[in-house]
PDB file of N, CA and C in Angstrom:
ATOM      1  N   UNK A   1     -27.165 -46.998 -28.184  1.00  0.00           N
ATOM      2  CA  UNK A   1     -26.413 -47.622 -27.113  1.00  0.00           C
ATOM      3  C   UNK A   1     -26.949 -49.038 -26.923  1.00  0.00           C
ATOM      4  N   UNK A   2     -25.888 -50.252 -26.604  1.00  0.00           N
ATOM      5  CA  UNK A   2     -26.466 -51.310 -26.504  1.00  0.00           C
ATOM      6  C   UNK A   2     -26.915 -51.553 -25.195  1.00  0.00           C
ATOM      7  N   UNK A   3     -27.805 -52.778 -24.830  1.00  0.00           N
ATOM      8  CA  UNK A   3     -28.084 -53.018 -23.461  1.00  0.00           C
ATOM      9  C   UNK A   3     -26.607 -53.075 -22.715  1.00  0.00           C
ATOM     10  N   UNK A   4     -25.863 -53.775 -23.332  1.00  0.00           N
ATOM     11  CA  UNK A   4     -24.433 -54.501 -22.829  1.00  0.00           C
ATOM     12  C   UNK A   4     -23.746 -53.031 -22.168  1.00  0.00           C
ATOM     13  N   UNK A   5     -23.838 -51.951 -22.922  1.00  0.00           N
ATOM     14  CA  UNK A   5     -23.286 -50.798 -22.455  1.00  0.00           C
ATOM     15  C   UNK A   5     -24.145 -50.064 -21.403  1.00  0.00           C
ATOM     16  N   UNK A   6     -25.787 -49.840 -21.670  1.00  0.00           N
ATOM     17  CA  UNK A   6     -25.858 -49.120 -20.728  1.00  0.00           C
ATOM     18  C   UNK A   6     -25.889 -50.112 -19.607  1.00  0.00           C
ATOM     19  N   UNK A   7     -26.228 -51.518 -19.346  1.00  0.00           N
ATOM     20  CA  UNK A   7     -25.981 -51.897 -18.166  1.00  0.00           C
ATOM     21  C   UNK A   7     -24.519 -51.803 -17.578  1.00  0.00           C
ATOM     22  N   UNK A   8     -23.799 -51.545 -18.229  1.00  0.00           N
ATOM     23  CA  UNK A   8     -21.932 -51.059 -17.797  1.00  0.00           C
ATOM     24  C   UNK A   8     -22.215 -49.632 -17.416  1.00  0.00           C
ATOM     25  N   UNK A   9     -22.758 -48.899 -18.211  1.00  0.00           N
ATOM     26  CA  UNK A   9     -22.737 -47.490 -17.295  1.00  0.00           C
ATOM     27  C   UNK A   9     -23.284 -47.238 -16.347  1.00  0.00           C
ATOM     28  N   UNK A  10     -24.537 -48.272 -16.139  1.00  0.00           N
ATOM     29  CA  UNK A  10     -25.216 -48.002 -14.391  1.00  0.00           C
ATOM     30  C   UNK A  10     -24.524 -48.345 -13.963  1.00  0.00           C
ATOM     31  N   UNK A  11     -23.997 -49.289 -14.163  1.00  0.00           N
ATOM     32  CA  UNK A  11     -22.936 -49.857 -12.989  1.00  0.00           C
ATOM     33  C   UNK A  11     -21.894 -48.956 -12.361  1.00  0.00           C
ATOM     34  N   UNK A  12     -21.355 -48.128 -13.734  1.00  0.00           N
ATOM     35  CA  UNK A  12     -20.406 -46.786 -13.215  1.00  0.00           C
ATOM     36  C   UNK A  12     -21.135 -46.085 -12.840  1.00  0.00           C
ATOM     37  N   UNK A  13     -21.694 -45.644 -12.681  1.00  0.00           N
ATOM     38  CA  UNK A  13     -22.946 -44.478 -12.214  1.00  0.00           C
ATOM     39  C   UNK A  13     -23.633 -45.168 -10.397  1.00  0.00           C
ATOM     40  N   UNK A  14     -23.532 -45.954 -10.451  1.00  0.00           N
ATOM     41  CA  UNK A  14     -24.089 -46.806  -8.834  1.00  0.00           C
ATOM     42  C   UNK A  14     -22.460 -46.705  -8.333  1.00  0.00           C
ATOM     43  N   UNK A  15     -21.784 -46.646  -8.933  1.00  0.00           N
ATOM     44  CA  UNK A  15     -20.836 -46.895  -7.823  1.00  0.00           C
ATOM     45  C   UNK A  15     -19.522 -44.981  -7.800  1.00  0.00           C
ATOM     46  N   UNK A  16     -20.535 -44.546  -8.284  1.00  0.00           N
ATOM     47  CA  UNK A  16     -19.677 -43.301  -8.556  1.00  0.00           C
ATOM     48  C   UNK A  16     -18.756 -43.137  -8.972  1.00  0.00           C
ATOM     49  N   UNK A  17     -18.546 -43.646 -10.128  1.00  0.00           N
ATOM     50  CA  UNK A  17     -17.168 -43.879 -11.347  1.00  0.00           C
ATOM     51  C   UNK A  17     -18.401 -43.282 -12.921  1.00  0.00           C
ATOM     52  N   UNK A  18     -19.188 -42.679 -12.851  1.00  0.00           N
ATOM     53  CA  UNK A  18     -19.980 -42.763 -14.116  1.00  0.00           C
ATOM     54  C   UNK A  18     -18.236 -41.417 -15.126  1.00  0.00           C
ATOM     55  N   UNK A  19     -17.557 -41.039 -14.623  1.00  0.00           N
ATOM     56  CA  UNK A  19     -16.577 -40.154 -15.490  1.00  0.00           C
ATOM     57  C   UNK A  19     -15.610 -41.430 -16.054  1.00  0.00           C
ATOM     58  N   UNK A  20     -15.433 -42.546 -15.830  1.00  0.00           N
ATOM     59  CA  UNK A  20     -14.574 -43.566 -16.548  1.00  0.00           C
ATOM     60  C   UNK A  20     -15.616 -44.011 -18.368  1.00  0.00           C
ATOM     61  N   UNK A  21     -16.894 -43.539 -18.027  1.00  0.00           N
ATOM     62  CA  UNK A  21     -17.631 -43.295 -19.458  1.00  0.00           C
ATOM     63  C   UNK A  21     -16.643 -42.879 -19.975  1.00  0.00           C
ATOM     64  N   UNK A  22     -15.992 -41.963 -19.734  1.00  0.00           N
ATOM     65  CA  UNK A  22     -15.257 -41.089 -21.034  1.00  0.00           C
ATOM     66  C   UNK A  22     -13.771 -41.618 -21.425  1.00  0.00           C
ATOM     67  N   UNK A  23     -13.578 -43.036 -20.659  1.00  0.00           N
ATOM     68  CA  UNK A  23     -12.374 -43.268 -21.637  1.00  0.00           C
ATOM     69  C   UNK A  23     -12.786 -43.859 -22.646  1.00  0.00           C
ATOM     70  N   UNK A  24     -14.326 -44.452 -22.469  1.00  0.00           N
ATOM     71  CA  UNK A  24     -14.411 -45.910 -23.817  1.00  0.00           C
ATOM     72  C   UNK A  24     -14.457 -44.980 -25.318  1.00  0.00           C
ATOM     73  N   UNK A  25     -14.420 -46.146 -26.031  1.00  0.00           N
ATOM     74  CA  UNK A  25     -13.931 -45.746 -27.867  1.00  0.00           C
ATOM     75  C   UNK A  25     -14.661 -45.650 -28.206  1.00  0.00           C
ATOM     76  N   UNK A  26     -16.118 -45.649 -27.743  1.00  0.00           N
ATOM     77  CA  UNK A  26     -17.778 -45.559 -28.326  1.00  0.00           C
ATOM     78  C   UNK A  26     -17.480 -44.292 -28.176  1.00  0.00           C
ATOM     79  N   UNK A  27     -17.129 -43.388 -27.382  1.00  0.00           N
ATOM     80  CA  UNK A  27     -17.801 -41.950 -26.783  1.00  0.00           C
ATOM     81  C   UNK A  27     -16.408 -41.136 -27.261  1.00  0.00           C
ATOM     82  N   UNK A  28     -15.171 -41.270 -27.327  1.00  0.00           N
ATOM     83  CA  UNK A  28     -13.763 -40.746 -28.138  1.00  0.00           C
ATOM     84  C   UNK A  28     -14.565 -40.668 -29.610  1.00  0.00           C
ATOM     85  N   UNK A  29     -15.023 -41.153 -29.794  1.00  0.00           N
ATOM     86  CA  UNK A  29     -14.899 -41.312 -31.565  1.00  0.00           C
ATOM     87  C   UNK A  29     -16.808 -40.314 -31.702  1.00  0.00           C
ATOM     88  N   UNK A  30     -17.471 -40.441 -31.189  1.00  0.00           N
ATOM     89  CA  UNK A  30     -18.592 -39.809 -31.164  1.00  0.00           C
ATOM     90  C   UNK A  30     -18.190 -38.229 -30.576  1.00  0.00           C
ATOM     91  N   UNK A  31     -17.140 -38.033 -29.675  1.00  0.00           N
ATOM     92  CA  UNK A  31     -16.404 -36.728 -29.161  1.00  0.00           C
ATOM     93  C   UNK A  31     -16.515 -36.356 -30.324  1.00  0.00           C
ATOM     94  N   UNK A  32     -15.370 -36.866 -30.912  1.00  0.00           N
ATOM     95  CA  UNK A  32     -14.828 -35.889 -32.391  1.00  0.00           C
ATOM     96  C   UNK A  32     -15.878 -35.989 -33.225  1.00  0.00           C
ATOM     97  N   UNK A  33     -16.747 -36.488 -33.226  1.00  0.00           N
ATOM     98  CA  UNK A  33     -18.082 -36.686 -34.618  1.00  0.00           C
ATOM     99  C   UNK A  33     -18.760 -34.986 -33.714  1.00  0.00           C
ATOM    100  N   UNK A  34     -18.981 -35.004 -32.588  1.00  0.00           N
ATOM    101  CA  UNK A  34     -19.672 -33.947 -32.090  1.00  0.00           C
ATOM    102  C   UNK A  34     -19.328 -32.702 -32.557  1.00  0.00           C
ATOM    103  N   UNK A  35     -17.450 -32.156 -32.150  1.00  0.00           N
ATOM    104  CA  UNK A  35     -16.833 -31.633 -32.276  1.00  0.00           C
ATOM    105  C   UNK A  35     -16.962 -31.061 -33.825  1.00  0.00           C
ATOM    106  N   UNK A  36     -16.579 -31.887 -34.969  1.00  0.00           N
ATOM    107  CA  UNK A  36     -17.216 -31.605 -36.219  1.00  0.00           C
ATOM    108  C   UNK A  36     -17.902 -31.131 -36.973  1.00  0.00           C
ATOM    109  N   UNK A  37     -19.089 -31.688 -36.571  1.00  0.00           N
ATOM    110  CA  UNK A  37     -20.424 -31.149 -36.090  1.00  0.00           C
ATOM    111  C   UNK A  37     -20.170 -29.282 -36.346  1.00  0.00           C
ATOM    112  N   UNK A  38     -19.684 -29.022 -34.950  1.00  0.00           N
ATOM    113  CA  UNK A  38     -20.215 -27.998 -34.172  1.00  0.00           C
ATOM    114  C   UNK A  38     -19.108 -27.154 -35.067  1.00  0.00           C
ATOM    115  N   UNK A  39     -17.996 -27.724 -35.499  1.00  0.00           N
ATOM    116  CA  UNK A  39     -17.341 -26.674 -36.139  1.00  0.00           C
ATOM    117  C   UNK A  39     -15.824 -26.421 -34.907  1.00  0.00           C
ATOM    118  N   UNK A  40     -15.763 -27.151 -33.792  1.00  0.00           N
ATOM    119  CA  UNK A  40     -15.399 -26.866 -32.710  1.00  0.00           C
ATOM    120  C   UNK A  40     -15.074 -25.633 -31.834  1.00  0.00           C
ATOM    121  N   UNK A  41     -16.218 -25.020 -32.010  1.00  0.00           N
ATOM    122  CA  UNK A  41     -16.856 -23.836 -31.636  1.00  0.00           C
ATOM    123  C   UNK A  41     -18.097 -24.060 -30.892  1.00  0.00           C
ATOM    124  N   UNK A  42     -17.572 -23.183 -29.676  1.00  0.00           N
ATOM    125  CA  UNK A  42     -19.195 -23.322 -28.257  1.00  0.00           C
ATOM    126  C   UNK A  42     -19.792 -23.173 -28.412  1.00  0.00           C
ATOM    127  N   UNK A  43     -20.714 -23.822 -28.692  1.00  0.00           N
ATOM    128  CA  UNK A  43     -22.724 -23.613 -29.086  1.00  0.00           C
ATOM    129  C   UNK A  43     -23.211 -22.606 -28.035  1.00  0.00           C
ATOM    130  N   UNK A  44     -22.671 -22.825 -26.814  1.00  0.00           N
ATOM    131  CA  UNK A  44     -23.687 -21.642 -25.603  1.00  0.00           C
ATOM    132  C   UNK A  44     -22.972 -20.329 -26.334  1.00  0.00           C
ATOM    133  N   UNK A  45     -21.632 -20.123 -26.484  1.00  0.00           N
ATOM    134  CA  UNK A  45     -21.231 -18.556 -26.853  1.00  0.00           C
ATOM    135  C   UNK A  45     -21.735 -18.417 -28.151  1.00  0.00           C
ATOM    136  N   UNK A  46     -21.666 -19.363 -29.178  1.00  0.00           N
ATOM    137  CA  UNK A  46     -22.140 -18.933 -30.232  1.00  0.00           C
ATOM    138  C   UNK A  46     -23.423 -18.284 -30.308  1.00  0.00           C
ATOM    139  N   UNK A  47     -24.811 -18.927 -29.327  1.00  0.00           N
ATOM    140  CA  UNK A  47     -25.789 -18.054 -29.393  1.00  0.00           C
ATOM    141  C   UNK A  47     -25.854 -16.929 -28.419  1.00  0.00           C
ATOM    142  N   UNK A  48     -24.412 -16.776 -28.522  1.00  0.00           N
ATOM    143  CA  UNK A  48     -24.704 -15.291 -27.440  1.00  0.00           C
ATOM    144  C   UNK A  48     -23.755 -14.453 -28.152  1.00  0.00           C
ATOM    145  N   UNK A  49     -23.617 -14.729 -29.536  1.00  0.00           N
ATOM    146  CA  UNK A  49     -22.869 -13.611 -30.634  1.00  0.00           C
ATOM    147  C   UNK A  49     -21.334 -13.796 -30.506  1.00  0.00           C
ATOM    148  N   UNK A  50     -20.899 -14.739 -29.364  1.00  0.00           N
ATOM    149  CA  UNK A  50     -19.301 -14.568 -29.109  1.00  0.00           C
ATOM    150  C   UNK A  50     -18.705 -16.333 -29.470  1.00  0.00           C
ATOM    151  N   UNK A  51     -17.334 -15.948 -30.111  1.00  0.00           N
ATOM    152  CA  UNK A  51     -16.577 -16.812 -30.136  1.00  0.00           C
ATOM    153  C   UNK A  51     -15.699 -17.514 -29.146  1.00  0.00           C
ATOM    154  N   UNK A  52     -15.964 -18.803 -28.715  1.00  0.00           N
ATOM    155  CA  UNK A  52     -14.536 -19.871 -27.789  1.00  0.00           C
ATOM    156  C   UNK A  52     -14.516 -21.210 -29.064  1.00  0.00           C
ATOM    157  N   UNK A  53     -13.521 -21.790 -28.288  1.00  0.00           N
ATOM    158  CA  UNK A  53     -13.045 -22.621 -28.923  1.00  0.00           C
ATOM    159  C   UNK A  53     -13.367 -23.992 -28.056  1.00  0.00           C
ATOM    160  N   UNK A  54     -14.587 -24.970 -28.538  1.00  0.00           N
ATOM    161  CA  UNK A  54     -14.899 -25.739 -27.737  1.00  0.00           C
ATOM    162  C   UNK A  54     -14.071 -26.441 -27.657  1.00  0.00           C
ATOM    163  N   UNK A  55     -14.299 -27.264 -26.436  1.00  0.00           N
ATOM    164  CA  UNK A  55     -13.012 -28.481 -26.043  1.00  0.00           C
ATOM    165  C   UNK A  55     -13.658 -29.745 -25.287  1.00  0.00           C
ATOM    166  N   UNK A  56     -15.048 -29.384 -24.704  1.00  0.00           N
ATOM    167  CA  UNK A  56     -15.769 -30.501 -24.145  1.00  0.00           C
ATOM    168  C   UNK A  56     -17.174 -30.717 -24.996  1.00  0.00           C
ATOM    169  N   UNK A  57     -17.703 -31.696 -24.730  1.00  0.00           N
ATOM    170  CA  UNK A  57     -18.891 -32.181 -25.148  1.00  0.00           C
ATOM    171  C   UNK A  57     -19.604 -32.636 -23.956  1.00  0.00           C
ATOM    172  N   UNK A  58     -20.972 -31.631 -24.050  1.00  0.00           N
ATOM    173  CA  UNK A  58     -21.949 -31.429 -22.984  1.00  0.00           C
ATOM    174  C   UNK A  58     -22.671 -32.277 -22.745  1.00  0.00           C
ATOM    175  N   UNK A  59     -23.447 -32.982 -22.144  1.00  0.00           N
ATOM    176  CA  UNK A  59     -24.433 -33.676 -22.268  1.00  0.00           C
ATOM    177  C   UNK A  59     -25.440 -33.170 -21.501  1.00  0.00           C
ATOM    178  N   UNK A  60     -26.740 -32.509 -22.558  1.00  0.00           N
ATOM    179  CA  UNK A  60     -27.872 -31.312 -22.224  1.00  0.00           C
ATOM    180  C   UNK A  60     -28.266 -32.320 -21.267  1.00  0.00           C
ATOM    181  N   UNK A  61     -28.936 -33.808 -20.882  1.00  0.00           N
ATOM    182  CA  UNK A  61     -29.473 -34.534 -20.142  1.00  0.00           C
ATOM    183  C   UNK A  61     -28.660 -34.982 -19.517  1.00  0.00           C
ATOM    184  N   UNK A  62     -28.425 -34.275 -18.586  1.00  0.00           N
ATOM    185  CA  UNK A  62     -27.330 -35.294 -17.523  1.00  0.00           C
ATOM    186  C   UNK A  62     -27.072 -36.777 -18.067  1.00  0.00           C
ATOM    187  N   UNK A  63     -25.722 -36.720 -18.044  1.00  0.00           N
ATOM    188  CA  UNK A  63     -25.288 -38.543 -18.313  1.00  0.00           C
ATOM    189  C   UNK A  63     -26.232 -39.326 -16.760  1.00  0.00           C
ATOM    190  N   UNK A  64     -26.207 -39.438 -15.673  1.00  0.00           N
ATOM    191  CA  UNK A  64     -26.589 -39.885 -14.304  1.00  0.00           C
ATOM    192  C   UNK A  64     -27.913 -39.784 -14.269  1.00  0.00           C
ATOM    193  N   UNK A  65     -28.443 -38.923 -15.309  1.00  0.00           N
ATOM    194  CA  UNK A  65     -30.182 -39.027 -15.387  1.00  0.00           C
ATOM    195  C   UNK A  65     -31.003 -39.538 -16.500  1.00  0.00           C
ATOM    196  N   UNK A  66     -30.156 -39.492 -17.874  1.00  0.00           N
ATOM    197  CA  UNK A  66     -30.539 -40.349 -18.852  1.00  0.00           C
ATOM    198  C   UNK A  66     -28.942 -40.731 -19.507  1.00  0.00           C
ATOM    199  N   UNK A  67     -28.917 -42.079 -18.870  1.00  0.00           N
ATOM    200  CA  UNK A  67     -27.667 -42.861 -19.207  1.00  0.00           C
ATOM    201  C   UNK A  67     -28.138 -43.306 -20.502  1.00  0.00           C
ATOM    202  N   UNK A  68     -29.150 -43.356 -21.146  1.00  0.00           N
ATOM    203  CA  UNK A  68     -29.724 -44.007 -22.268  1.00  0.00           C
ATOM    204  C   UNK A  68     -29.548 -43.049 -23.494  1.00  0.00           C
ATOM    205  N   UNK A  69     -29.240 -42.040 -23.124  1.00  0.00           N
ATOM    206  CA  UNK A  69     -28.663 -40.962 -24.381  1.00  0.00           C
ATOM    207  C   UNK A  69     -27.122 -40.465 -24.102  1.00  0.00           C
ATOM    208  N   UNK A  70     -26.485 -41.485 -23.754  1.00  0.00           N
ATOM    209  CA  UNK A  70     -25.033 -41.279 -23.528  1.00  0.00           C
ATOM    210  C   UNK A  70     -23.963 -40.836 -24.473  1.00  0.00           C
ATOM    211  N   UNK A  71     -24.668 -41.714 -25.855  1.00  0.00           N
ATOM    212  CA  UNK A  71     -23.900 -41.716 -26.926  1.00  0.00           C
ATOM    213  C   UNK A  71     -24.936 -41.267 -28.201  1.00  0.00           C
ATOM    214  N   UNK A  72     -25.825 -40.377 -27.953  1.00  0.00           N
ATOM    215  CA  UNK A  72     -26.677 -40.208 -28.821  1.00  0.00           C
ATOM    216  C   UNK A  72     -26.480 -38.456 -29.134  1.00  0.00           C
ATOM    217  N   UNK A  73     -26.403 -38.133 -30.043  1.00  0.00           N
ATOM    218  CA  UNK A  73     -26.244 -36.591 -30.396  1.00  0.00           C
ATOM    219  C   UNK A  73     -27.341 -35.916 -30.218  1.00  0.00           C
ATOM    220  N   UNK A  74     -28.850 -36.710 -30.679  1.00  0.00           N
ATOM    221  CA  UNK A  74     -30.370 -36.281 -30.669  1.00  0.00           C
ATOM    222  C   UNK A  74     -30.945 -37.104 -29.390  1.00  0.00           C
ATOM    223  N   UNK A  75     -31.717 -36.322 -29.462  1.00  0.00           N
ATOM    224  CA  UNK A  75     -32.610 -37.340 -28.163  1.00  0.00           C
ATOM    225  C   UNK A  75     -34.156 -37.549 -28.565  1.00  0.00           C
ATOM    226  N   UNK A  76     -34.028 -37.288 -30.066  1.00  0.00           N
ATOM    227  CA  UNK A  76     -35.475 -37.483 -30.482  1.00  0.00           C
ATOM    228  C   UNK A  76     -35.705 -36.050 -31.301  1.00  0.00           C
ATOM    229  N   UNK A  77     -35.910 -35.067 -30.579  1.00  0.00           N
ATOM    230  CA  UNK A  77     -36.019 -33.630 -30.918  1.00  0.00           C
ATOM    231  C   UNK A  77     -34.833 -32.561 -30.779  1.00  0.00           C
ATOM    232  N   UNK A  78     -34.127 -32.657 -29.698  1.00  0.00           N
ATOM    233  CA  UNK A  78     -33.303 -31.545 -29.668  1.00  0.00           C
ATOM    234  C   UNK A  78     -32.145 -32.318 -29.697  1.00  0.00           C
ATOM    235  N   UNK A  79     -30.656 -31.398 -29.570  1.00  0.00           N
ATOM    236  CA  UNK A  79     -29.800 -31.895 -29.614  1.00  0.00           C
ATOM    237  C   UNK A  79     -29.285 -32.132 -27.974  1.00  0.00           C
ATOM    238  N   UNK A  80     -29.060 -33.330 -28.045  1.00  0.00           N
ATOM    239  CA  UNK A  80     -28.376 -33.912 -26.532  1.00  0.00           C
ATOM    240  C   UNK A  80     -26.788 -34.032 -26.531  1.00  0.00           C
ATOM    241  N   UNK A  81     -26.435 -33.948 -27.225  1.00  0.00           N
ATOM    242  CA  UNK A  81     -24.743 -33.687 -27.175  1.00  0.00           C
ATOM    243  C   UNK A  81     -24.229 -32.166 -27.873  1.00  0.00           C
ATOM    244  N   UNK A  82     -23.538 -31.294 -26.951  1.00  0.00           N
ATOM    245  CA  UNK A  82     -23.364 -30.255 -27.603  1.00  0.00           C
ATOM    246  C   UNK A  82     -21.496 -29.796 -27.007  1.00  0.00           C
ATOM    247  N   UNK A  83     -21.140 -28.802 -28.576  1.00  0.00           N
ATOM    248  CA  UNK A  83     -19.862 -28.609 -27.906  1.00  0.00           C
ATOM    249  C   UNK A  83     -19.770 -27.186 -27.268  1.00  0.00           C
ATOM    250  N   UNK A  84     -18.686 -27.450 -26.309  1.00  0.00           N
ATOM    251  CA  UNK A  84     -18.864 -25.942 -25.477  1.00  0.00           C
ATOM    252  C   UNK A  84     -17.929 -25.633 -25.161  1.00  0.00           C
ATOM    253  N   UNK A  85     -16.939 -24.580 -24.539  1.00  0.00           N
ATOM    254  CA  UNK A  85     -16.044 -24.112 -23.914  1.00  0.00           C
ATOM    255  C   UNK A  85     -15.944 -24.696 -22.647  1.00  0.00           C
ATOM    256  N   UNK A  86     -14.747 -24.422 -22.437  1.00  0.00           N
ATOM    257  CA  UNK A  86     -14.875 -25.007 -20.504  1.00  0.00           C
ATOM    258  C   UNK A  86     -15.464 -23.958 -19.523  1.00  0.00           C
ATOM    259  N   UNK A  87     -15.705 -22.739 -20.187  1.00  0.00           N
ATOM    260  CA  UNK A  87     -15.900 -21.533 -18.880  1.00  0.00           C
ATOM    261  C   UNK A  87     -17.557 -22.193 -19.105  1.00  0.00           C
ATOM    262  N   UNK A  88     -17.787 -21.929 -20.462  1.00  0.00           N
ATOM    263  CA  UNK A  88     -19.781 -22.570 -20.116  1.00  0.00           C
ATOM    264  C   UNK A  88     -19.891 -24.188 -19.752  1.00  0.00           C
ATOM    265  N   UNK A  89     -19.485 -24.733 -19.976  1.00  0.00           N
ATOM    266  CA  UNK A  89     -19.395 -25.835 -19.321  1.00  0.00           C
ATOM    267  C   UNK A  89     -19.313 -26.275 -17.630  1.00  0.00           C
ATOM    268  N   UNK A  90     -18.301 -25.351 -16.979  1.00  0.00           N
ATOM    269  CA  UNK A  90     -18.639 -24.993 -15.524  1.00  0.00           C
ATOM    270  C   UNK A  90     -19.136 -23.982 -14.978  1.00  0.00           C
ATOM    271  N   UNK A  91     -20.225 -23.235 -16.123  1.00  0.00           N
ATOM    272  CA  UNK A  91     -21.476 -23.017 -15.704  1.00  0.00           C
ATOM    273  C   UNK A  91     -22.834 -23.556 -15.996  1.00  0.00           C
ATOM    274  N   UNK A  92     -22.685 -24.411 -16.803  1.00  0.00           N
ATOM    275  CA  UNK A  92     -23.454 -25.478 -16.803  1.00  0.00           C
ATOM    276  C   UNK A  92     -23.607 -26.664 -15.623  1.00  0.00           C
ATOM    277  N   UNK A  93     -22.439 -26.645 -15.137  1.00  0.00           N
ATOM    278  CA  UNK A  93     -21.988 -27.527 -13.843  1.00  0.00           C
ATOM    279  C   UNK A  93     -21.818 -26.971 -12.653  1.00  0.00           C
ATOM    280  N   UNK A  94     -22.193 -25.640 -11.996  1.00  0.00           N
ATOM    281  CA  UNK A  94     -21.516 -25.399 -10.724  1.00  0.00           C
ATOM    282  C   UNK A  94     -21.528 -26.201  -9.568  1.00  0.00           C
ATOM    283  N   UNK A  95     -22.252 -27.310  -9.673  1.00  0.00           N
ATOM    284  CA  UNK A  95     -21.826 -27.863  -8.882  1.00  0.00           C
ATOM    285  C   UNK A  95     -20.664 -28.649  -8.622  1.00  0.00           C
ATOM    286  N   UNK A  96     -20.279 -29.545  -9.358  1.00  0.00           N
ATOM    287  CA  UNK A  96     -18.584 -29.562  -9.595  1.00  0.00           C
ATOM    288  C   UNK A  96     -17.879 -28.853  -9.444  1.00  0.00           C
ATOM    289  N   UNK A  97     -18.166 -27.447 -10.106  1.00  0.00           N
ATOM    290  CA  UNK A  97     -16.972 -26.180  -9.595  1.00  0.00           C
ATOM    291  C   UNK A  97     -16.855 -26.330  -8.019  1.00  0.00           C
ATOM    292  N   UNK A  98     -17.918 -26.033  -7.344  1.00  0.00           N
ATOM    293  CA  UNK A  98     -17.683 -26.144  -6.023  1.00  0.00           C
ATOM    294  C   UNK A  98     -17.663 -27.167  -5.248  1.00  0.00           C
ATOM    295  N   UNK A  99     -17.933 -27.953  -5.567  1.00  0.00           N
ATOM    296  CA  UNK A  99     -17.220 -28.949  -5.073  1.00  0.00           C
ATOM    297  C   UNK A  99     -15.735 -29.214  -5.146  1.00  0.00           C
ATOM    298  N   UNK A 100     -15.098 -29.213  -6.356  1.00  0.00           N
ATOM    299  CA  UNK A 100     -13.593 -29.073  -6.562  1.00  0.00           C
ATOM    300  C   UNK A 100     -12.875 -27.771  -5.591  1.00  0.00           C
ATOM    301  N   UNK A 101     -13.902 -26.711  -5.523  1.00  0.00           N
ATOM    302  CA  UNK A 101     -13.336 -25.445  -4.576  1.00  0.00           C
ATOM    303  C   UNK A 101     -13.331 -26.350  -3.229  1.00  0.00           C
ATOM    304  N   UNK A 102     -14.049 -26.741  -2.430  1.00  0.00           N
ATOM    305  CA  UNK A 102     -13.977 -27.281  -1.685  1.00  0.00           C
ATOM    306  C   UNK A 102     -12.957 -28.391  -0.866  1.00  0.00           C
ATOM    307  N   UNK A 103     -13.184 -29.225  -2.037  1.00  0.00           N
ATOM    308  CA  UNK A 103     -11.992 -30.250  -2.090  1.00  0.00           C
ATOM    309  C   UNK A 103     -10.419 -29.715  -1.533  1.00  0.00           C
ATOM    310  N   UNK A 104      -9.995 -28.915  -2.893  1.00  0.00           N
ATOM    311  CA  UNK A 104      -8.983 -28.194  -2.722  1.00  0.00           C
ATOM    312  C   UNK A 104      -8.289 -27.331  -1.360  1.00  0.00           C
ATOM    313  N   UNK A 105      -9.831 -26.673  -1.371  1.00  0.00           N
ATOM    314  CA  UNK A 105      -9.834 -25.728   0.196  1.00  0.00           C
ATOM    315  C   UNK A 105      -9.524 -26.436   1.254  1.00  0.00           C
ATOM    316  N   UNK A 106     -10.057 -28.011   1.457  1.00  0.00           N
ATOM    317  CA  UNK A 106      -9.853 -28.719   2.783  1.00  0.00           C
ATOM    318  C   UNK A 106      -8.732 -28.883   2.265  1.00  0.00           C
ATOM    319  N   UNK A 107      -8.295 -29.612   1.298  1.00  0.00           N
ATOM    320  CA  UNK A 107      -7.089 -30.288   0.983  1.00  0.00           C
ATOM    321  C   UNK A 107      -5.628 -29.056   1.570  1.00  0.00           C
ATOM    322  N   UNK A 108      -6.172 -27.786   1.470  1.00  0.00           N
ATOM    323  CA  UNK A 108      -4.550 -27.069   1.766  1.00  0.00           C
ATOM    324  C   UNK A 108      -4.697 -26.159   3.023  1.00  0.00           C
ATOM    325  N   UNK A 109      -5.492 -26.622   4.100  1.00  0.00           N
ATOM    326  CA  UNK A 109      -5.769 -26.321   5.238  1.00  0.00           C
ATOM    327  C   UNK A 109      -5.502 -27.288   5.691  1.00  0.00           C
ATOM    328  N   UNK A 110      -4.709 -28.230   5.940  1.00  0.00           N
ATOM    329  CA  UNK A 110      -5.251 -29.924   6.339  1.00  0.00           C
ATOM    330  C   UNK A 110      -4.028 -29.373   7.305  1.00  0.00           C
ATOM    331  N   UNK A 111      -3.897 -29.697   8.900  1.00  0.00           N
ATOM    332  CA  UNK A 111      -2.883 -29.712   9.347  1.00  0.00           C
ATOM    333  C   UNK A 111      -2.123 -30.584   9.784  1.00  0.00           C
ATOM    334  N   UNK A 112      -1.494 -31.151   9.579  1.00  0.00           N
ATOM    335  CA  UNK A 112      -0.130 -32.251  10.401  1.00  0.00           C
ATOM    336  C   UNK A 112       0.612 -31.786  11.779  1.00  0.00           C
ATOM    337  N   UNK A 113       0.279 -32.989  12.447  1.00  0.00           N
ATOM    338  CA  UNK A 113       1.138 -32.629  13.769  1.00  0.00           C
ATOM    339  C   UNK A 113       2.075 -34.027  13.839  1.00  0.00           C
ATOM    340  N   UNK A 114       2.389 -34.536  13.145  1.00  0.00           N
ATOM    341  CA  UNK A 114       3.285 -35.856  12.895  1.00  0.00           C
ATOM    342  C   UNK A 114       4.947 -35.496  13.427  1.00  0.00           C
TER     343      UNK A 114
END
């Protein structure tokens, strides 16, 4: 990753936009290099004997905690980009899950007296 980029991703990351990472053409084109890779098959189910069909690419180090392995597959020793299903993926994340439960929940309780 260049300086030029990760100082662009703190910047998304300070201002709580760090998910617009995922439109640039550095990280699309490293997607599918991942994907490849993996066979596009979930690394978490695969070592648990079962087959999905990955569709996201994980990042084992939080992107928001090491922005400096954003676009890196290795992080030296292990692998920092991995592909996964979406069910392990938002269990890798519950916090997002619930938060989105949340969201939603206020969002269709909201009452109008207009």
């Amino acid at each position: 990753m260049t300086d030029a980029q990760l100082d662009r991703l703190g910047t998304l990351i300070e201002n709580n936009n760090a998910d617009a990472f995922y439109s640039w053409k550095p990280w699309k084109r490293l997607r599918k290099t991942v994907l490849k890779i993996d066979n596009y098959e979930c690394q978490i189910c695969k070592a648990k004997g079962k087959y999905r069909r990955a569709v996201i690419i994980h990042h084992v180090k939080h992107l928001k905690d090491r922005p400096d392995l954003a676009l890196s597959i290795w992080d030296g020793k292990e692998r920092q980009l991995v592909s996964v299903c979406k069910v392990c993926h938002e269990e890798e994340h519950p916090e997002r899950v619930i938060q989105y439960q949340y969201k939603k929940k206020d969002e269709m309780f909201e009452e109008r007296w207009d």
